[in-house]
Protein backbone atom coordinates (compact mmCIF):
# COMPACT_ATOMS: atom_id res chain seq x y z
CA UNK A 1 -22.49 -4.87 -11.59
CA UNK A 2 -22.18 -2.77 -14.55
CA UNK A 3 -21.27 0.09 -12.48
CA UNK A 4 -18.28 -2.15 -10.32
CA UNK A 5 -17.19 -2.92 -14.33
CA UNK A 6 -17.29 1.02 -15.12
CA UNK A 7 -15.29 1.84 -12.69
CA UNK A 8 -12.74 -0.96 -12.72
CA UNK A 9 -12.00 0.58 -16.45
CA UNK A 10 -12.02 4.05 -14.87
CA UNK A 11 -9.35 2.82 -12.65
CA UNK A 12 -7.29 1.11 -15.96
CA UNK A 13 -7.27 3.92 -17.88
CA UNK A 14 -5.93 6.37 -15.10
CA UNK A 15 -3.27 3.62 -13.95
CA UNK A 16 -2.00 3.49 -17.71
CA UNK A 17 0.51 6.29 -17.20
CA UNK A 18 1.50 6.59 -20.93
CA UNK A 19 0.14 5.34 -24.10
CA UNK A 20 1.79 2.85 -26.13
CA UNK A 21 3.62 3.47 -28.97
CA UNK A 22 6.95 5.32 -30.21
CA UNK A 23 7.51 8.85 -28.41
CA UNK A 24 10.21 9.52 -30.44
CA UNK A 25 10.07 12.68 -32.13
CA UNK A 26 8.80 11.13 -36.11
CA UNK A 27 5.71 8.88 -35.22
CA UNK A 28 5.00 5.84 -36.69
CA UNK A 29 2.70 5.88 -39.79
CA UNK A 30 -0.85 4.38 -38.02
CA UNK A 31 -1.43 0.99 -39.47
CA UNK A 32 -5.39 1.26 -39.96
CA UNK A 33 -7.51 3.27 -41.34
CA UNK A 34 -9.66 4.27 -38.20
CA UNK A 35 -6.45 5.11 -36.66
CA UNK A 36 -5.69 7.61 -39.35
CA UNK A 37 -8.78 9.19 -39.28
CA UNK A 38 -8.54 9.84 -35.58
CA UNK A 39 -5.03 11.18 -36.04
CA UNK A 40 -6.60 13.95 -38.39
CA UNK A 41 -9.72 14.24 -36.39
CA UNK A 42 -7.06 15.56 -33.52
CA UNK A 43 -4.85 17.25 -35.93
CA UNK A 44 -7.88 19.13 -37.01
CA UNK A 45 -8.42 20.47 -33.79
CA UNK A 46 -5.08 22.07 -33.74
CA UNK A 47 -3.20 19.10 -31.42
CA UNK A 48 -0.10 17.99 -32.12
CA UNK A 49 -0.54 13.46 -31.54
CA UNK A 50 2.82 12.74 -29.94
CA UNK A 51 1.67 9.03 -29.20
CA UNK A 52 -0.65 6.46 -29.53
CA UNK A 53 -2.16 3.18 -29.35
CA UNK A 54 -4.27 1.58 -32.23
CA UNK A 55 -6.15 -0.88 -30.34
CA UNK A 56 -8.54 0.33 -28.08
CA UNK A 57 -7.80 0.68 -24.14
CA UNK A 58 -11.07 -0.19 -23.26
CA UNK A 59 -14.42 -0.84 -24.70
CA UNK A 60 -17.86 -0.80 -23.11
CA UNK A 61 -21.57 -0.81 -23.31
CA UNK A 62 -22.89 2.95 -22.48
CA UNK A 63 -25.91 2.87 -20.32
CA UNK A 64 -28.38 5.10 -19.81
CA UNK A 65 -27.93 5.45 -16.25
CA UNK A 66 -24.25 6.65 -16.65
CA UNK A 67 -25.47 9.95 -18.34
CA UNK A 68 -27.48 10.88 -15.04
CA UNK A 69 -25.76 8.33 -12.09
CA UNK A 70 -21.88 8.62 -13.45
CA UNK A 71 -20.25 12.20 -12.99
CA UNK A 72 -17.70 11.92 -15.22
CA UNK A 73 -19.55 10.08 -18.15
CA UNK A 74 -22.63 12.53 -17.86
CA UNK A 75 -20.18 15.41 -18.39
CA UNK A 76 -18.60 13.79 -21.82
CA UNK A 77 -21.68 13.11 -22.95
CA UNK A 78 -23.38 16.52 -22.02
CA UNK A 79 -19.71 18.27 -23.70
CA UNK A 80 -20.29 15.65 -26.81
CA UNK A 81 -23.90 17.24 -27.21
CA UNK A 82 -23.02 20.68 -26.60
CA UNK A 83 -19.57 21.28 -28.61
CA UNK A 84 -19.93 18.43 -31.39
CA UNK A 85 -23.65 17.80 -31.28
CA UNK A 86 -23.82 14.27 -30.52
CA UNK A 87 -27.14 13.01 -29.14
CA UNK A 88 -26.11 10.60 -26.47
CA UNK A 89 -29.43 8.31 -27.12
CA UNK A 90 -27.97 6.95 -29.97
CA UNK A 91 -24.82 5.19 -28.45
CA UNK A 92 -27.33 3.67 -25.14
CA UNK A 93 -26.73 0.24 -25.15
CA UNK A 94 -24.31 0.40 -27.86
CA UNK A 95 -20.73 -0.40 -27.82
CA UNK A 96 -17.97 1.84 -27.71
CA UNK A 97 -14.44 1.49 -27.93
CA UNK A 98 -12.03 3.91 -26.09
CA UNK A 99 -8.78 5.13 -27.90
CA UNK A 100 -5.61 6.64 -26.21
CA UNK A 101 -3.80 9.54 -27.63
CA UNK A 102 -1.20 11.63 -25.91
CA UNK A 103 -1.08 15.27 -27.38
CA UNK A 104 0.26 18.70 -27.02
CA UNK A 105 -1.76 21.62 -27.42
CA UNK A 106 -5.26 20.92 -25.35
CA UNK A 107 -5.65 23.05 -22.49
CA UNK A 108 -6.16 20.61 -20.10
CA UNK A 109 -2.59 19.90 -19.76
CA UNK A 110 -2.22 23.00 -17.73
CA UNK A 111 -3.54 20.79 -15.00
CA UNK A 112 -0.84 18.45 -15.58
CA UNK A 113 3.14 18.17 -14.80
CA UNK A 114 3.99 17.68 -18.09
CA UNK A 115 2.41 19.81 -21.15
CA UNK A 116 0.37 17.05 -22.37
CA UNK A 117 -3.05 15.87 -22.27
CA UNK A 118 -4.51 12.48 -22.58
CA UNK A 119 -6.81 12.55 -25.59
CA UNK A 120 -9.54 10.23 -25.68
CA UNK A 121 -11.08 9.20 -29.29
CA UNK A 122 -14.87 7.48 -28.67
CA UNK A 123 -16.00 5.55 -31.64
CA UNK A 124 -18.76 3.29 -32.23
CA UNK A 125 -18.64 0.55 -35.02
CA UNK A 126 -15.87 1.98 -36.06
CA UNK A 127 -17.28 5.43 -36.24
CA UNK A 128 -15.57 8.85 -34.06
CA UNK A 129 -18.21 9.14 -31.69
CA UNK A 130 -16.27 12.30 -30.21
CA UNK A 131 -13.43 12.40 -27.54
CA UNK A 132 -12.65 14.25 -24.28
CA UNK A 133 -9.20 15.36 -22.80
CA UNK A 134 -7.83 14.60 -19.34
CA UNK A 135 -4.22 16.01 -18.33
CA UNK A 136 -0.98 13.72 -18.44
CA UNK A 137 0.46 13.21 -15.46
CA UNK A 138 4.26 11.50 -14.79
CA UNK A 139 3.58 9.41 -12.71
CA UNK A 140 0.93 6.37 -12.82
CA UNK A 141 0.46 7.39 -8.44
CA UNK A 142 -0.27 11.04 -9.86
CA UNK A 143 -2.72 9.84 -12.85
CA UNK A 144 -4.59 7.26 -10.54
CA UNK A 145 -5.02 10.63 -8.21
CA UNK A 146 -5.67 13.40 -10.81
CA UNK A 147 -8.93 15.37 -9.22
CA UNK A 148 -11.22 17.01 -11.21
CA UNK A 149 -12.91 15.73 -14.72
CA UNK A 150 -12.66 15.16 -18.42
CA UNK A 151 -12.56 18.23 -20.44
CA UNK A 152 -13.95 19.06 -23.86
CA UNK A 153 -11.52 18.03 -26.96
CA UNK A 154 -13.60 20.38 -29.33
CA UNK A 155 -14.23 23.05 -27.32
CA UNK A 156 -13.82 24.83 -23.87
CA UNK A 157 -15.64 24.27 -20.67
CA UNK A 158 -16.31 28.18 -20.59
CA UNK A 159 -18.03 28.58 -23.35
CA UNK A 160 -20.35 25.72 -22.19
CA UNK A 161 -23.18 28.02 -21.58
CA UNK A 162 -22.74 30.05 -24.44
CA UNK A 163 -22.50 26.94 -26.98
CA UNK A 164 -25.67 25.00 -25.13
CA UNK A 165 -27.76 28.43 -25.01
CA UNK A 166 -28.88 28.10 -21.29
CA UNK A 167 -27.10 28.08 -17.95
CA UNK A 168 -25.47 25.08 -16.81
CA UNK A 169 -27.99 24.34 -13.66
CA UNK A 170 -30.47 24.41 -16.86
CA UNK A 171 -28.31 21.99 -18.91
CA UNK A 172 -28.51 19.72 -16.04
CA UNK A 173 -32.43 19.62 -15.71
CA UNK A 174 -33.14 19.55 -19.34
CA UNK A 175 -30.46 16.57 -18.92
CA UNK A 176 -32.02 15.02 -16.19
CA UNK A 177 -35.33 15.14 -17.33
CA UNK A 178 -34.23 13.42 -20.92
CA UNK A 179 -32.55 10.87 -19.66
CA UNK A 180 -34.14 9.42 -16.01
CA UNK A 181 -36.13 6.61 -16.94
CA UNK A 182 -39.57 7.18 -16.15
């Protein structure tokens, strides 16, 4: 059940084509504090925030089976340990809340149609967790059928190896073998 609910908010946040707020060129002042502190937590990693929401898009209970059953969350949370050291056990069975930024400047927007990436902000009682990047598409058809995964937002997937100090096939079993329940 859990999973069906994972990837029913999967499905949401791909068929949100664009975040909300003003995409004209001088952006709103954010209205709360953990939204300003995202804003520089981007802005300190060289984007440029050219929209966002302040509530979240989606928030959900991280379970432990998602690091080792769920492609796409086991790679955040292996790129969240590896680029920003975050040690996934901490947020199992916790609650996180999923922010939406759109921002120039990530190279996952090469992937994209339109020189932008989706920036996601993960935070956890009101705490940045970390984030990862997915490309912007135009279209919600084209976001709803973007292949591949999330990306780093601190780092690059090439220097993966270098960063984690072992091959990725040996990221993966050291990964596997901390988080199968046994």
């Amino acid at each position: 059940m859990k999973m069906k609910l994972f990837m029913i908010a999967i499905i949401m946040l791909f068929s949100l084509a664009g975040c909300g707020g003003n995409n004209d060129f001088t952006l709103p002042t954010p209205t709360n504090e953990l939204t300003q502190e995202q804003f520089s937590y981007l802005e300190d990693l060289g984007l440029t925030v050219k929209s966002y929401e302040e509530e979240p898009s989606y928030t959900f209970e991280l379970a432990r089976e998602w690091l080792i059953d769920d492609v796409a969350w086991g790679r955040v949370f292996k790129y969240l340990e590896v680029f920003d050291g975050v040690d996934a056990a901490e947020y199992i069975d916790k609650t996180l809340d999923s922010y939406r930024f759109v921002v120039e400047g990530h190279s996952s927007a090469q992937w994209g149609d339109t020189g932008q990436s989706l920036a996601i902000i993960l935070t956890s009682d009101k705490k940045i967790v970390g984030g990862y990047a997915i490309p912007k598409m135009k279209s919600e058809a084209n976001q709803e059928e973007l292949d591949g995964g999330p990306y780093p937002l601190n780092g690059e997937i090439e220097d993966f190896e270098e960063k984690a100090g072992m091959s990725f096939s040996e990221f993966d079993q050291y990964w596997a073998e901390r988080y199968t329940d046994k």
